[in-house]
Protein backbone atom coordinates (compact mmCIF):
# COMPACT_ATOMS: atom_id res chain seq x y z
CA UNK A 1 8.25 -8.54 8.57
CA UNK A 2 11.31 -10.00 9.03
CA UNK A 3 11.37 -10.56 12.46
CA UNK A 4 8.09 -11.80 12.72
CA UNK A 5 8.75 -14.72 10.34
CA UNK A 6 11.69 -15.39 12.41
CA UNK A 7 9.94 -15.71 15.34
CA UNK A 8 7.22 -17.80 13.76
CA UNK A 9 9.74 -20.08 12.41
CA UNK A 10 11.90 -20.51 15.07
CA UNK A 11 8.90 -21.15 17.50
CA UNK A 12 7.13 -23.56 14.92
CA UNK A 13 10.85 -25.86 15.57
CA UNK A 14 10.10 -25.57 19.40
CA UNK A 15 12.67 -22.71 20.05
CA UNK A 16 10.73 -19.99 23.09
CA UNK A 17 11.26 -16.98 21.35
CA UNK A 18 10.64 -13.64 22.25
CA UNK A 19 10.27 -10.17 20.21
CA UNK A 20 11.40 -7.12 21.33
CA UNK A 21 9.88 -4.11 19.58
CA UNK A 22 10.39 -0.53 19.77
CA UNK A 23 7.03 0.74 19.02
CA UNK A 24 3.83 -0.38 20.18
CA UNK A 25 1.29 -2.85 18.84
CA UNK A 26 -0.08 -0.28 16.32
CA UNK A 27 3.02 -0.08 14.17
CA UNK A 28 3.47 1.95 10.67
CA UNK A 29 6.87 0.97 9.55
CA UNK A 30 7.89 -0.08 6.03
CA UNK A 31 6.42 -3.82 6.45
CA UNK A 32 3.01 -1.22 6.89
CA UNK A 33 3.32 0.95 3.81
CA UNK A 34 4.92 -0.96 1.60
CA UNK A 35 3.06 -1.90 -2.07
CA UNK A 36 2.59 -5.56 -0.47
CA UNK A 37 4.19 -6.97 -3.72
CA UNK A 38 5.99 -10.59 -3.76
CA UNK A 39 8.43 -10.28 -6.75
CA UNK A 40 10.64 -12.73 -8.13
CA UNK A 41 10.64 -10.76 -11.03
CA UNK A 42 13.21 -8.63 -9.05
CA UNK A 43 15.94 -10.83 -9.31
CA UNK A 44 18.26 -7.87 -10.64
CA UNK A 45 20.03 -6.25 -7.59
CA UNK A 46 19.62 -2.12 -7.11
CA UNK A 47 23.62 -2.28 -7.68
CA UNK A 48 23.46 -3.24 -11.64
CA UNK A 49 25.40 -1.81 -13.93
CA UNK A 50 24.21 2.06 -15.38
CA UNK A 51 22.57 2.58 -12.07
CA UNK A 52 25.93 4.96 -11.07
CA UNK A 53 25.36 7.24 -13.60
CA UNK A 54 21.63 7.24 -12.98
CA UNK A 55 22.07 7.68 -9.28
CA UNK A 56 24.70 10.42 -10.48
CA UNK A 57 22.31 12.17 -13.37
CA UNK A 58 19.40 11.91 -10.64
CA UNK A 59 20.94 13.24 -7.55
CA UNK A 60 20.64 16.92 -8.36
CA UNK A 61 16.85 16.23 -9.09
CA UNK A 62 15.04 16.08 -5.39
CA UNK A 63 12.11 14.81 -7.81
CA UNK A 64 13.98 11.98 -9.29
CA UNK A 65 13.06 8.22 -8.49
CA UNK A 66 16.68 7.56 -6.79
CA UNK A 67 18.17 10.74 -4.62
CA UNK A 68 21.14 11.19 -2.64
CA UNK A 69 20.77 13.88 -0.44
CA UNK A 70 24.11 15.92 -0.72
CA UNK A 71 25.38 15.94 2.62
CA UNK A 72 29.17 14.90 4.60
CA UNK A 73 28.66 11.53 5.84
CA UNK A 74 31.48 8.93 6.03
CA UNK A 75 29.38 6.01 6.09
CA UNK A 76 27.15 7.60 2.73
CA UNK A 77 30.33 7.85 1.20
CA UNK A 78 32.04 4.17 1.82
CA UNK A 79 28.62 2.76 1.08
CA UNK A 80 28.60 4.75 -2.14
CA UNK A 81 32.37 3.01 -2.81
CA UNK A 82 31.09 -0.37 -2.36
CA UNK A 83 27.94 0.29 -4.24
CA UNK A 84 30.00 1.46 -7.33
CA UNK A 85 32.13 -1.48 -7.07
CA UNK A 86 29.11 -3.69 -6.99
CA UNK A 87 27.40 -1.98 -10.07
CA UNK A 88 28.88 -4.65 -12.23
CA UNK A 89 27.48 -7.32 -14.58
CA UNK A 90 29.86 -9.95 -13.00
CA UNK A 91 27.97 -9.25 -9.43
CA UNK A 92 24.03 -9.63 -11.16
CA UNK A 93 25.07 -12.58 -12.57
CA UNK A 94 25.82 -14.00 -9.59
CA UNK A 95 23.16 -12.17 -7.54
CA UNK A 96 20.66 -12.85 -9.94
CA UNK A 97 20.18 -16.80 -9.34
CA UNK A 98 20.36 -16.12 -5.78
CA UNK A 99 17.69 -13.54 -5.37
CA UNK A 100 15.43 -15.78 -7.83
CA UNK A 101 15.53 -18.80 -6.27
CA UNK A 102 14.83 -16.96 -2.44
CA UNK A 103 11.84 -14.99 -4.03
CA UNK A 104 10.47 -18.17 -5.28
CA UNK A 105 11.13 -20.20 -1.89
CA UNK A 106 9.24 -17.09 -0.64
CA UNK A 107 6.34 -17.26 -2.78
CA UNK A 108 5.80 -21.43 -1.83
CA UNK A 109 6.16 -20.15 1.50
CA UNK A 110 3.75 -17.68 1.30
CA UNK A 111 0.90 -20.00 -0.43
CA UNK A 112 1.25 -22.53 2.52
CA UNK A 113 0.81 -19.42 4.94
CA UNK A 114 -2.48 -18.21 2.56
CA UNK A 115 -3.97 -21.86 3.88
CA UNK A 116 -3.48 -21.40 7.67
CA UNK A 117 -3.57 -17.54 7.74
CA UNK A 118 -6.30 -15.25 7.65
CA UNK A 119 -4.79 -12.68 4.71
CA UNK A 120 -5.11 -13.15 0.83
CA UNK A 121 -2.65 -13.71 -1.50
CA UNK A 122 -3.64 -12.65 -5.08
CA UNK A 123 -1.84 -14.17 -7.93
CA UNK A 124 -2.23 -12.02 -10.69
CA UNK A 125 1.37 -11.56 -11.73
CA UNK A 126 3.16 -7.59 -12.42
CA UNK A 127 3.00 -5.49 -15.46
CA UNK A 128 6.20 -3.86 -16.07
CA UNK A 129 4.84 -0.50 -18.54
CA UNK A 130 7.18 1.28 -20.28
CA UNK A 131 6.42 4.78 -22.30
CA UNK A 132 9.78 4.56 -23.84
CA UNK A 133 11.49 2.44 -26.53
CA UNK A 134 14.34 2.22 -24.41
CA UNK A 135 12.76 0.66 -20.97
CA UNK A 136 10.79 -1.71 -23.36
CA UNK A 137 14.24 -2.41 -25.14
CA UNK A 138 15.67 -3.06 -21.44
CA UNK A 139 12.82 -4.57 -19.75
CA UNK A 140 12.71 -6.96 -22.60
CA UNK A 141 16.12 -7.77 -22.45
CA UNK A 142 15.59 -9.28 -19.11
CA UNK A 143 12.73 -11.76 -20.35
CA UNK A 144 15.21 -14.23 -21.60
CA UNK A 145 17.14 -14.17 -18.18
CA UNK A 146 14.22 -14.29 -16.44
CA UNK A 147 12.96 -17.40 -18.07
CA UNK A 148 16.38 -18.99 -17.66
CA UNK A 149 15.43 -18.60 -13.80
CA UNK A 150 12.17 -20.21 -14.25
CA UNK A 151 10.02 -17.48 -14.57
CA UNK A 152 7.03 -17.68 -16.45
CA UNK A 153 7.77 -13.85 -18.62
CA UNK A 154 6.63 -12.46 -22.15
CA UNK A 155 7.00 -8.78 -23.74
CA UNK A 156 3.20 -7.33 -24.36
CA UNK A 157 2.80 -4.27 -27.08
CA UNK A 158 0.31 -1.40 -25.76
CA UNK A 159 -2.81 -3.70 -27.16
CA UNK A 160 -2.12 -6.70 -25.20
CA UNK A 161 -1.07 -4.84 -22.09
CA UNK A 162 -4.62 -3.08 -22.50
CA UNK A 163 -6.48 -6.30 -22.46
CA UNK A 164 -5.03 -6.96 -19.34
CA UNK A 165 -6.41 -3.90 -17.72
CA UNK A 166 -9.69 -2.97 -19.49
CA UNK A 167 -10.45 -0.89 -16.32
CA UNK A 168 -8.05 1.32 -16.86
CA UNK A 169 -6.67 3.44 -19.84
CA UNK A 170 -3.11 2.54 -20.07
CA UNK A 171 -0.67 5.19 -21.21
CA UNK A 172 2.22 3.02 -22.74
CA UNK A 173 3.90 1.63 -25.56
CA UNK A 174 4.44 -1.90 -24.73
CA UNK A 175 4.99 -3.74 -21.05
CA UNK A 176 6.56 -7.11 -19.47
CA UNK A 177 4.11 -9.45 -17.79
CA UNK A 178 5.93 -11.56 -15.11
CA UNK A 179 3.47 -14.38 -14.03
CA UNK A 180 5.05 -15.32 -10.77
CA UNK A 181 4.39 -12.16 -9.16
CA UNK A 182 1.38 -11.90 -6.29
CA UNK A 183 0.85 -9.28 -3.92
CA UNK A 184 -0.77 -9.03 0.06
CA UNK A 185 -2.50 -6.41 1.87
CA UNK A 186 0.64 -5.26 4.03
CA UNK A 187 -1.63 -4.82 7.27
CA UNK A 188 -3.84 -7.51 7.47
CA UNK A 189 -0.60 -9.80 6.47
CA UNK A 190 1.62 -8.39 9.31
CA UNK A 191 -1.48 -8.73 11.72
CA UNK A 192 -2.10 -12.08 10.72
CA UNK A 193 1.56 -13.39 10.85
CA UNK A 194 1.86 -11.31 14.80
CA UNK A 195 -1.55 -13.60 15.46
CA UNK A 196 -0.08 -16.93 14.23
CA UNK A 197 3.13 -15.94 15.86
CA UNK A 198 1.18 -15.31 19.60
CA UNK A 199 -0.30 -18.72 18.71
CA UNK A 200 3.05 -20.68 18.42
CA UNK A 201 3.89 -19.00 21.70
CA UNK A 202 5.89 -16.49 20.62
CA UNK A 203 6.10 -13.51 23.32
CA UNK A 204 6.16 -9.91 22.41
CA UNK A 205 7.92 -7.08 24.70
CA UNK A 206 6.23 -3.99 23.23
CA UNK A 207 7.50 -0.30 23.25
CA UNK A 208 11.00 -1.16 24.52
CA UNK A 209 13.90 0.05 22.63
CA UNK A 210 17.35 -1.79 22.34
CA UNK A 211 20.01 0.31 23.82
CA UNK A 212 23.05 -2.02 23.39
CA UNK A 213 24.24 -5.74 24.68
CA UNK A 214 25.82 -7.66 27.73
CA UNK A 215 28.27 -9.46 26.55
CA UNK A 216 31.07 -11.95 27.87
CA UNK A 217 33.17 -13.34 25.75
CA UNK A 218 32.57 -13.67 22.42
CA UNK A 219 28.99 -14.33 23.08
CA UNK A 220 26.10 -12.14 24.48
CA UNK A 221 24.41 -12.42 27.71
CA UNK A 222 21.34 -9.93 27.50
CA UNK A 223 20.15 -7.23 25.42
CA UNK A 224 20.18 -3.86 27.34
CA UNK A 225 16.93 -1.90 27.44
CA UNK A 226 15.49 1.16 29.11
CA UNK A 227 13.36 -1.45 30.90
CA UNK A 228 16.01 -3.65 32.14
CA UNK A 229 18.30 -6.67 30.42
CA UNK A 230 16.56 -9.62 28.48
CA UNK A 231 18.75 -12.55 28.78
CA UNK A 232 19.12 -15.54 26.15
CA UNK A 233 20.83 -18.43 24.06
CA UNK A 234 20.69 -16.79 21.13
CA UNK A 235 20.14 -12.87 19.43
CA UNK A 236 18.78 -11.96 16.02
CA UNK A 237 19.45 -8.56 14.60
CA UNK A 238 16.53 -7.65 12.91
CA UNK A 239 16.14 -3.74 13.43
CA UNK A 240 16.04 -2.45 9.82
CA UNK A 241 17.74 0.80 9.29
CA UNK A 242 18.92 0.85 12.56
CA UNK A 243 20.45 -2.34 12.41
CA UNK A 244 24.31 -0.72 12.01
CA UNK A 245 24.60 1.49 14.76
CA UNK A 246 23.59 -1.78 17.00
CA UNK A 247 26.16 -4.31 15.24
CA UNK A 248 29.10 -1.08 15.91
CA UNK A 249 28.47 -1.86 19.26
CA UNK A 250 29.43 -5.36 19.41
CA UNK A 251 32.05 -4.42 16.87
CA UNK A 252 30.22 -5.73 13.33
CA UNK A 253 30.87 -3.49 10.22
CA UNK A 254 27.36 -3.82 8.68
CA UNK A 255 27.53 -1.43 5.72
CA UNK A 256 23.42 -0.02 5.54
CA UNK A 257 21.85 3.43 4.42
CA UNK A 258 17.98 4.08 5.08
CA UNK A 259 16.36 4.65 1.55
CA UNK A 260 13.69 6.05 2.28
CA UNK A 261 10.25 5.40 0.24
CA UNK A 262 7.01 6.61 -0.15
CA UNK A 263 3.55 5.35 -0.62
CA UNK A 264 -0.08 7.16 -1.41
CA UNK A 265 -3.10 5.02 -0.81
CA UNK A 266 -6.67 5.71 -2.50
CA UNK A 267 -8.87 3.84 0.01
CA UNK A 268 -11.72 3.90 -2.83
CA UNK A 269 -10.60 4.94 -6.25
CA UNK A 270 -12.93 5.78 -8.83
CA UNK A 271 -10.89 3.12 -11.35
CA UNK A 272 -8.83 0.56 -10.45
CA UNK A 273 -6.49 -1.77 -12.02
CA UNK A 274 -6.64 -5.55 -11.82
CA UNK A 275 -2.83 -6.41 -12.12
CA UNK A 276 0.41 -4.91 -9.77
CA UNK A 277 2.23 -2.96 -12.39
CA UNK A 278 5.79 -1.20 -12.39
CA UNK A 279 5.83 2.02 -14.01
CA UNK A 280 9.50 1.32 -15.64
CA UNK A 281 11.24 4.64 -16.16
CA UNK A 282 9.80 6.75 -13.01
CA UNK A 283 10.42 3.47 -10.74
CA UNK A 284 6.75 3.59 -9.08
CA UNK A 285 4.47 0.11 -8.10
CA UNK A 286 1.15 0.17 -8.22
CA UNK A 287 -0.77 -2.73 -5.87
CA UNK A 288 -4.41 -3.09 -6.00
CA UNK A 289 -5.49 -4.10 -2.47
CA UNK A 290 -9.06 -5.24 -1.90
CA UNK A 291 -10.72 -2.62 -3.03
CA UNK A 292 -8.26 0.20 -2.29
CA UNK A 293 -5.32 0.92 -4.33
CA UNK A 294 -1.50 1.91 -3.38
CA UNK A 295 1.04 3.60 -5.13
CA UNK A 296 4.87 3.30 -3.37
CA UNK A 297 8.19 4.41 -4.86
CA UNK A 298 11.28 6.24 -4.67
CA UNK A 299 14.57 5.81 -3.29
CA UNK A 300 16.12 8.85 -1.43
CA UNK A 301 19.17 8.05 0.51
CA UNK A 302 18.78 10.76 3.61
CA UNK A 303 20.34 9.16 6.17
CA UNK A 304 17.57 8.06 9.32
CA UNK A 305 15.39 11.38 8.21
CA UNK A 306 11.56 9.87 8.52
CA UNK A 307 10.43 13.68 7.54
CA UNK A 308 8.30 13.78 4.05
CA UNK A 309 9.45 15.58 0.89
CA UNK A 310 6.85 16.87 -0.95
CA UNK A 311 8.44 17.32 -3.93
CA UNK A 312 9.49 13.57 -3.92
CA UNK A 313 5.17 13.11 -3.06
CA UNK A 314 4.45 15.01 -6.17
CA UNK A 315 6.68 12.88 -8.26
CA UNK A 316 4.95 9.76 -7.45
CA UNK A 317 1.73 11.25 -8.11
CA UNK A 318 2.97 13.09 -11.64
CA UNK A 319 4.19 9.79 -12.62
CA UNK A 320 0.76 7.67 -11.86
CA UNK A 321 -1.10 10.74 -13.95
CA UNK A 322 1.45 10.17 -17.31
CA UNK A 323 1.16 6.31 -17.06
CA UNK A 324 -2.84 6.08 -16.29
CA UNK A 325 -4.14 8.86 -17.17
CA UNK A 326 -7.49 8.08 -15.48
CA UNK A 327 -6.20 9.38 -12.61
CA UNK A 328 -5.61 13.06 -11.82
CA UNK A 329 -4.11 15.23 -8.95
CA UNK A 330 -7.37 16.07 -7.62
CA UNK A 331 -7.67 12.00 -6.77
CA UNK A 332 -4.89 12.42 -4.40
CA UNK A 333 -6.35 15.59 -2.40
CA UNK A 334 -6.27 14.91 1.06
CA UNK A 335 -4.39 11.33 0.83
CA UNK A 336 -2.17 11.34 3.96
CA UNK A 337 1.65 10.12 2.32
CA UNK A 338 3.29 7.31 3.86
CA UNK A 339 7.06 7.14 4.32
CA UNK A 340 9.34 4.34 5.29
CA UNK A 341 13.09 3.77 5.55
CA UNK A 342 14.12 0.61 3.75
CA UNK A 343 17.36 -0.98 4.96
CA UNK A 344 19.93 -0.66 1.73
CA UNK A 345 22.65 -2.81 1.13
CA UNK A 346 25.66 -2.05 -1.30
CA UNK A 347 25.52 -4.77 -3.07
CA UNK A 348 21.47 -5.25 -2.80
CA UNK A 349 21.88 -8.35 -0.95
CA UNK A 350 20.51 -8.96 2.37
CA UNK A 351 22.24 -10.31 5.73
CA UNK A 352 21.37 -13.12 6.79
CA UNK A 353 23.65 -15.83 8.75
CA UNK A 354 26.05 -16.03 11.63
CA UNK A 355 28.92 -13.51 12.20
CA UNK A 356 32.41 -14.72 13.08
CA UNK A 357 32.89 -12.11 15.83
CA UNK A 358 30.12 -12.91 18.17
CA UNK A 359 28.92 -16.75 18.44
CA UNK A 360 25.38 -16.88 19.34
CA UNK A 361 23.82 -13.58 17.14
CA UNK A 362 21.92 -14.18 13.65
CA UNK A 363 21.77 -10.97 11.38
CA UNK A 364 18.90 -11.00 9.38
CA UNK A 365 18.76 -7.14 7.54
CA UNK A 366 18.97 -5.20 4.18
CA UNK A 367 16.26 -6.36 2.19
CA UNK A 368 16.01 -2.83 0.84
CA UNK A 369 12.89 -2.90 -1.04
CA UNK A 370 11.50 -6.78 -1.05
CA UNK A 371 11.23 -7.46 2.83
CA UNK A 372 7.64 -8.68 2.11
CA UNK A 373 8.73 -10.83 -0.74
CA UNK A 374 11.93 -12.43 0.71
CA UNK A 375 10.36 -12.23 5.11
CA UNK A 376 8.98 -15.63 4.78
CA UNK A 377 12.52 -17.23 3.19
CA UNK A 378 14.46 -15.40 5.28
CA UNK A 379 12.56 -16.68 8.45
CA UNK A 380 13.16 -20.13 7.55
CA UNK A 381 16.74 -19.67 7.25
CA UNK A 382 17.01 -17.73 10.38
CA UNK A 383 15.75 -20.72 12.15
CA UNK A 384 17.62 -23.14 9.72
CA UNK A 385 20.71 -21.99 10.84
CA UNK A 386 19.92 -21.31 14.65
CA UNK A 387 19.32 -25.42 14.72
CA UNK A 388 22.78 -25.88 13.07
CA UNK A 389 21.41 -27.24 10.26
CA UNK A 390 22.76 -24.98 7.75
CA UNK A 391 24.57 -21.53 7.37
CA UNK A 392 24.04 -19.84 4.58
CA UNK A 393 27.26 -18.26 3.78
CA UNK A 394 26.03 -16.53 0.06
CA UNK A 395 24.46 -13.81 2.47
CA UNK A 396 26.87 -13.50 5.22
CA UNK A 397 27.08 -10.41 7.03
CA UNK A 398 31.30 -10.71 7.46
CA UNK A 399 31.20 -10.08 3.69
CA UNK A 400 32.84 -6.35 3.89
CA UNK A 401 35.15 -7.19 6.81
């Protein structure tokens, strides 16, 4: 996702651009499986303050909605360190306004790309549902925050939040309704944007893995591949979890651990709500999508492990059942699980700008869980600051050297 909008916008300013992918055409990474959700309702960054002691209660729970697999890692443990130091209300109040105003650059971003694209963009906002009193006390909290970032948000009791679905029995004692929210069909975006992309020019080197860089200087000369060396002006880093072990190589600390995530689609469920909804406490999304309907969550920290846990699987599908109780197990028999690896920041910011070590490479990583709702943003600043015309320092990736 967020390569492709940085080749669109790059090649929509004239630049010849050219994307060098790993896989094949046929692709089923995280902008694939994904819930499809544009949120500027997720303003708050994963590193807020209680999440250490979640992360700390959860971790012996392989079930739980955030997991750290136990296991001796350096890099797990100095991301953990700057993810504890993050965990502060200082940093969300500063992150906050920041991740706002990029989802809702997004979002306009996204509606002009509705008009000239061939994907839909549905505009029905996100119910937050919370069984508890204490993630409706928290959740509710945030509405006054959330409207002091422009963001059209009201707290629901368990009868309003029930006229909002009258599909689906609701299993809750109250919800948020953030109207900003929208959500695409991950797929049929991605294959649209790779279309409009070909259009603009845009070439694509498929199956062809970056093995490392030619440099001279300060500056790089090609990108190494099995398939030979692609030469040019200027490099974007845009390889997800495997972003870090690329950036060592020219010498760029670029603190990331793969979180990985899970999704279960129902290609035609017997019910089906109207609205994307949050499930609050188990951390699950739930994103109707033309007629089929996706469920995504979790956050295990595993290090670049694509296998799938089925006792994470089960959670996901345990939680939809207590939530919506429409829906059983037996809806989920034979559903193939999806799993992704999201790239996590400490601080639950992304990269994005110019390093001061090597002059002509753009990082643009770390979106964690909203590379759908922040790819179209980050595109334009990727090509924003590859014309000169700005640089975006917020987002820098020299920010842990």
């Amino acid at each position: 996702m967020i390569g492709l909008c940085s080749a669109l916008y790059c090649a929509e300013r004239g630049m010849r651009v050219t994307v060098v992918e790993r896989n094949g055409e046929r692709r089923d990474g995280c902008s694939y499986g994904n819930t499809g959700m544009i949120v500027p309702s997720h303003f708050v960054p994963l590193a807020a303050p209680g999440m250490v002691g979640l992360a700390l209660k959860w971790m012996w729970n392989p079930a739980s909605p955030f997991y750290v697999k136990p296991r001796a890692s350096p890099d797990l443990a100095a991301w953990g360190l700057r993810f504890w130091r993050a965990a502060n209300a200082l940093h969300v109040s500063r992150a906050a306004p920041i991740l706002a105003r990029l989802h809702m650059e997004s979002r306009a971003l996204y509606e002009a790309l509705a008009a000239t694209a061939s994907f839909h963009l549905e505009k029905r906002g996100v119910l937050v549902l919370c069984r508890t009193a204490h993630a409706l006390d928290e959740e509710a909290a945030l509405v006054q925050q959330a409207r002091a970032l422009g963001l059209s948000a009201r707290v629901l009791d368990a009868r309003a939040a029930a006229a909002l679905e009258p599909d689906v029995r609701i299993d809750a004692i109250g919800a948020v309704h953030i109207a900003e929210d929208c959500n695409v069909e991950p797929r049929v975006l991605m294959d649209a944007l790779q279309r409009k992309c070909a259009a603009a020019g845009v070439g694509f080197v498929w199956s062809t893995e970056a093995r490392g860089w030619r440099k001279e200087g300060h500056s790089i000369r090609a990108l190494s591949t099995p398939a030979g060396d692609i030469e040019a002006d200027e490099f974007v880093l845009s390889a997800g979890s495997w972003s870090t072990p690329l950036a060592r190589e020219l010498g760029l600390r670029l603190p990331l651990q793969p979180g990985k995530g899970y999704s279960l689609t129902l290609e035609r469920p017997r019910r089906s709500p109207r609205t994307c909804a949050v499930l609050s406490e188990a951390r699950v999304s739930v994103s109707p999508m033309n007629g089929s309907l996706r469920f995504g969550g979790t956050m295990e920290l595993a290090g670049l492990d694509e296998t799938v846990n089925p006792i994470r699987v089960r959670g996901i599908i345990e939680a939809v059942q207590r939530y919506l109780p429409d829906f059983t197990a037996a809806d989920f028999e034979g559903v193939q699980p999806w799993r992704g690896l999201r790239p996590c920041t400490p601080d639950g910011l992304p990269y994005v700008g110019r390093t001061a070590r090597v002059e002509n490479l753009v990082v643009a990583t770390g979106h964690a869980m909203m590379g759908v709702s922040l790819g179209p943003v980050t595109g334009k600043l990727v090509a924003g600051i590859l014309s000169g015309e700005q640089s975006h320092n917020l987002l820098s990736p020299d920010r842990y050297d």
